[in-house]
Every structure is written in structure tokens, then in C-alpha cells.
N, C-alpha and C. Protein backbone atom coordinates (compact mmCIF):
# COMPACT_ATOMS: atom_id res chain seq x y z
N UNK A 1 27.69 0.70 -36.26
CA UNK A 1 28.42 -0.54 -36.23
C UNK A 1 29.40 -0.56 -35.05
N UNK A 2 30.07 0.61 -34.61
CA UNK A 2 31.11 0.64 -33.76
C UNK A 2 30.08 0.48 -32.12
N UNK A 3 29.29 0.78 -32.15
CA UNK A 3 28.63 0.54 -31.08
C UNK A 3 27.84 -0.46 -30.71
N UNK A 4 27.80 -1.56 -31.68
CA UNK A 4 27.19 -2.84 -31.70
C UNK A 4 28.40 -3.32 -30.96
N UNK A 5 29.80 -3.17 -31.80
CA UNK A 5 31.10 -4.05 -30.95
C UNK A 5 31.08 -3.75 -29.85
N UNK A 6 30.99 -2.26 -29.17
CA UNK A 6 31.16 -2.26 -27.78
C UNK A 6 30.59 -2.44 -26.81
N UNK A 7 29.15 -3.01 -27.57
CA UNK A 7 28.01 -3.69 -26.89
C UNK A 7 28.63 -5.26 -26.78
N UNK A 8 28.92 -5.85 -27.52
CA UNK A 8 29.04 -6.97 -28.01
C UNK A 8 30.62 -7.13 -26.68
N UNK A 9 31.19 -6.30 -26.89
CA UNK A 9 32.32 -6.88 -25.95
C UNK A 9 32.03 -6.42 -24.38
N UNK A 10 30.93 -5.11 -24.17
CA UNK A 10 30.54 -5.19 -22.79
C UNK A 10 29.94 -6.72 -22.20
N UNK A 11 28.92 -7.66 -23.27
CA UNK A 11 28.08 -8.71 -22.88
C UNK A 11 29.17 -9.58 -22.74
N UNK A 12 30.02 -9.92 -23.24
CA UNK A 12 30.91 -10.97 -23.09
C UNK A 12 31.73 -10.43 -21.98
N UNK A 13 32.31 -9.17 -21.36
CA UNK A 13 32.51 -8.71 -20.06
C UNK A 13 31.44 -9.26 -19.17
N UNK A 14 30.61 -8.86 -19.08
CA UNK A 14 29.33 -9.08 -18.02
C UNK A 14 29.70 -10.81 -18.48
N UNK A 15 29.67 -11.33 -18.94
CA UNK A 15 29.07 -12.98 -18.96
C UNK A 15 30.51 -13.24 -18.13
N UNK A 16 31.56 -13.16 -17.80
CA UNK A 16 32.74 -13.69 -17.28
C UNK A 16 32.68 -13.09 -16.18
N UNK A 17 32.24 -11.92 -16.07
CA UNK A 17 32.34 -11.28 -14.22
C UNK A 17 31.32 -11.78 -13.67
N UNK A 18 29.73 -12.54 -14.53
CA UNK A 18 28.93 -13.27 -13.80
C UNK A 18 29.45 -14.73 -13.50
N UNK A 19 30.60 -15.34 -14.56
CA UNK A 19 30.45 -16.94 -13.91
C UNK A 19 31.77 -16.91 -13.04
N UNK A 20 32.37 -15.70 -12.88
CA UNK A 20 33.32 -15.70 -11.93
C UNK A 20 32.68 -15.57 -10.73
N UNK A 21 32.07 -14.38 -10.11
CA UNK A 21 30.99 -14.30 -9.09
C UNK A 21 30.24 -15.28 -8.83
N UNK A 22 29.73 -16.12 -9.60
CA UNK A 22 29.25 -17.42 -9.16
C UNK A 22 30.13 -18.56 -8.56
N UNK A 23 30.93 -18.39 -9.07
CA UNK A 23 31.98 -19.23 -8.40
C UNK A 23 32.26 -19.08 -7.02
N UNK A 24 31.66 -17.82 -6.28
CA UNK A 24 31.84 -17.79 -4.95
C UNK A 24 30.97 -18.36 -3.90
N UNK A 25 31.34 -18.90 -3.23
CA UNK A 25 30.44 -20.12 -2.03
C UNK A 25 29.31 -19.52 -1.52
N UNK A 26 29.09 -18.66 -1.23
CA UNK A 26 28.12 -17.51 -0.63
C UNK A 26 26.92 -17.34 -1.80
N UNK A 27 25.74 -18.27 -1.13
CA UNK A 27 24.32 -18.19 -2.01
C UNK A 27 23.80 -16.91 -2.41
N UNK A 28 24.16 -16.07 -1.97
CA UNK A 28 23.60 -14.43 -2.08
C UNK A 28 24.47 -13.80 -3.43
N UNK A 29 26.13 -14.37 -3.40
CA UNK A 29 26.74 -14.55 -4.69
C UNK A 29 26.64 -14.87 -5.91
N UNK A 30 26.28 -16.46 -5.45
CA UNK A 30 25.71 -17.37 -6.62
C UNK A 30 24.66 -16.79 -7.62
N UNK A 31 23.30 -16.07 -6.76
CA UNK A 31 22.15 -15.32 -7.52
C UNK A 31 22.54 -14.09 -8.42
N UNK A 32 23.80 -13.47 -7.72
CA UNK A 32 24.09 -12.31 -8.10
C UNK A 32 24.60 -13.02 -9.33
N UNK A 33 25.75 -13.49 -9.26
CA UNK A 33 26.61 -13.66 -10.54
C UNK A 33 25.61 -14.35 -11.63
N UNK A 34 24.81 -14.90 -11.38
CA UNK A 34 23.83 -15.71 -12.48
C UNK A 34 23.66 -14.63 -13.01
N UNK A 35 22.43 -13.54 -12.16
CA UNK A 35 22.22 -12.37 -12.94
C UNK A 35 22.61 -11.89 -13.78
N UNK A 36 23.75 -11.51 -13.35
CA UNK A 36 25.22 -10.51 -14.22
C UNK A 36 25.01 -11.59 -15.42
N UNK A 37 25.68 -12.80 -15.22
CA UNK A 37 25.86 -13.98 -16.52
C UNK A 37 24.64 -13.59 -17.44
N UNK A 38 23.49 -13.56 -17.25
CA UNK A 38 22.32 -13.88 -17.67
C UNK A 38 22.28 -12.59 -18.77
N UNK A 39 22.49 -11.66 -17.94
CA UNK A 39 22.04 -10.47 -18.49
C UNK A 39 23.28 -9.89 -19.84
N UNK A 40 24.87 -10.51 -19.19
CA UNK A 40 25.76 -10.50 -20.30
C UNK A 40 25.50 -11.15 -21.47
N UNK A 41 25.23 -12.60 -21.59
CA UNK A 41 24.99 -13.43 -22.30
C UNK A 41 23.76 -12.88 -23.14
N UNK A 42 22.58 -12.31 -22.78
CA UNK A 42 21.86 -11.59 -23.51
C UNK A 42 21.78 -10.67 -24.14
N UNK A 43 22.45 -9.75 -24.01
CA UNK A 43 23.41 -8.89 -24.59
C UNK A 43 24.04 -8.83 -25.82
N UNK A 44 24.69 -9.93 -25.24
CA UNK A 44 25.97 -10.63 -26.25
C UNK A 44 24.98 -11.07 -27.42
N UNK A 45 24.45 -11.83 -27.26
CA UNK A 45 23.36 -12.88 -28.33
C UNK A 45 22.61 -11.72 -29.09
N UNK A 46 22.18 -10.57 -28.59
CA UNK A 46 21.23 -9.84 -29.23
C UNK A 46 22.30 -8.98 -30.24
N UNK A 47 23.28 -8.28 -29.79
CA UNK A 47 24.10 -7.85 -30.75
C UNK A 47 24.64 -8.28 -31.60
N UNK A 48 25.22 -10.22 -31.67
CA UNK A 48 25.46 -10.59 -32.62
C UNK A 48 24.14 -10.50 -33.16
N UNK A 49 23.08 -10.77 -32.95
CA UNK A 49 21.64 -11.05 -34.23
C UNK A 49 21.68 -9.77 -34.78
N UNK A 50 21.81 -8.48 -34.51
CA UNK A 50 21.62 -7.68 -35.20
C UNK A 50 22.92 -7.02 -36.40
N UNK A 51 24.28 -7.77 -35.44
CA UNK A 51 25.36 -7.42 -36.12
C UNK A 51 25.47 -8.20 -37.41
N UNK A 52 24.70 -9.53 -37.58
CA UNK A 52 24.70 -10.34 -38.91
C UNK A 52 23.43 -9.76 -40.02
N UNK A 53 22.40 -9.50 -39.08
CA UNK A 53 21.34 -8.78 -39.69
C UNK A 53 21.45 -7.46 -40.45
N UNK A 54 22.77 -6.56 -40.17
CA UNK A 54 22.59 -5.28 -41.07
C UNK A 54 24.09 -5.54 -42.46
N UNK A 55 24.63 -6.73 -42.00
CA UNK A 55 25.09 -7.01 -43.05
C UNK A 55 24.56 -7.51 -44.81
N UNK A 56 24.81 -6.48 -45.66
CA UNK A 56 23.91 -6.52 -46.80
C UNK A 56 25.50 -6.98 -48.01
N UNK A 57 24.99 -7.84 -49.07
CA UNK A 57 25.70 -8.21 -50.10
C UNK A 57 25.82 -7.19 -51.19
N UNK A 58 27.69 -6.95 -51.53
CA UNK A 58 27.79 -6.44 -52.09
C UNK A 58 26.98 -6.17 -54.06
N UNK A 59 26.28 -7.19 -54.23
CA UNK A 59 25.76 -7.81 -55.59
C UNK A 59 24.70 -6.86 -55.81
N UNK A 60 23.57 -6.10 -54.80
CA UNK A 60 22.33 -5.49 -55.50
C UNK A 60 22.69 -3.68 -55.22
């Protein structure tokens, strides 16, 4: 579990150092920072699915 969060807060790192980098005028930038974004944001999304997925109810 502790390593889902620090997954989970590396992707949301990567997703802000990509739309910051994009923000720079320089087209060779722009591609880069998408990347980074792309690849944070995926990240991010996959760890929450699995971080809701191993949650089990206290009832059985």
C-alpha cells in the first residue's frame, strides 16, 4: 500500500513538471513536457485503479 502512494504522488509529480515544460515556447519542449505529462498522468490513473481495487469490506 505504501508504495502505491509513492507511486501515486511520483505521477502527479511527473504530470506538473510535464505541463510546466510545456509551457515553454521551444517546440522540442512542448513534445518533451507532453511526454513527461502523459506518462505522469498514467501513472497516476493506474495507481488510483489499483489503490480502490485492493480495498476489501470490512463485513465478509
Amino acid at each position: 500500500m505504501r508504495i502505491s502512494i509513492i507511486l501515486l504522488f511520483l505521477g502527479v509529480t511527473l504530470l506538473m513538471t510535464g505541463i510546466y515544460i510545456s509551457s515553454l515556447l521551444t517546440t522540442h519542449w512542448v513534445v518533451i513536457g507532453t511526454f513527461i505529462a502523459i506518462l505522469g498522468g498514467g501513472l497516476m490513473g493506474i495507481n488510483a485503479h489499483f489503490l480502490a481495487a485492493t480495498k476489501r469490506s470490512s463485513n465478509q
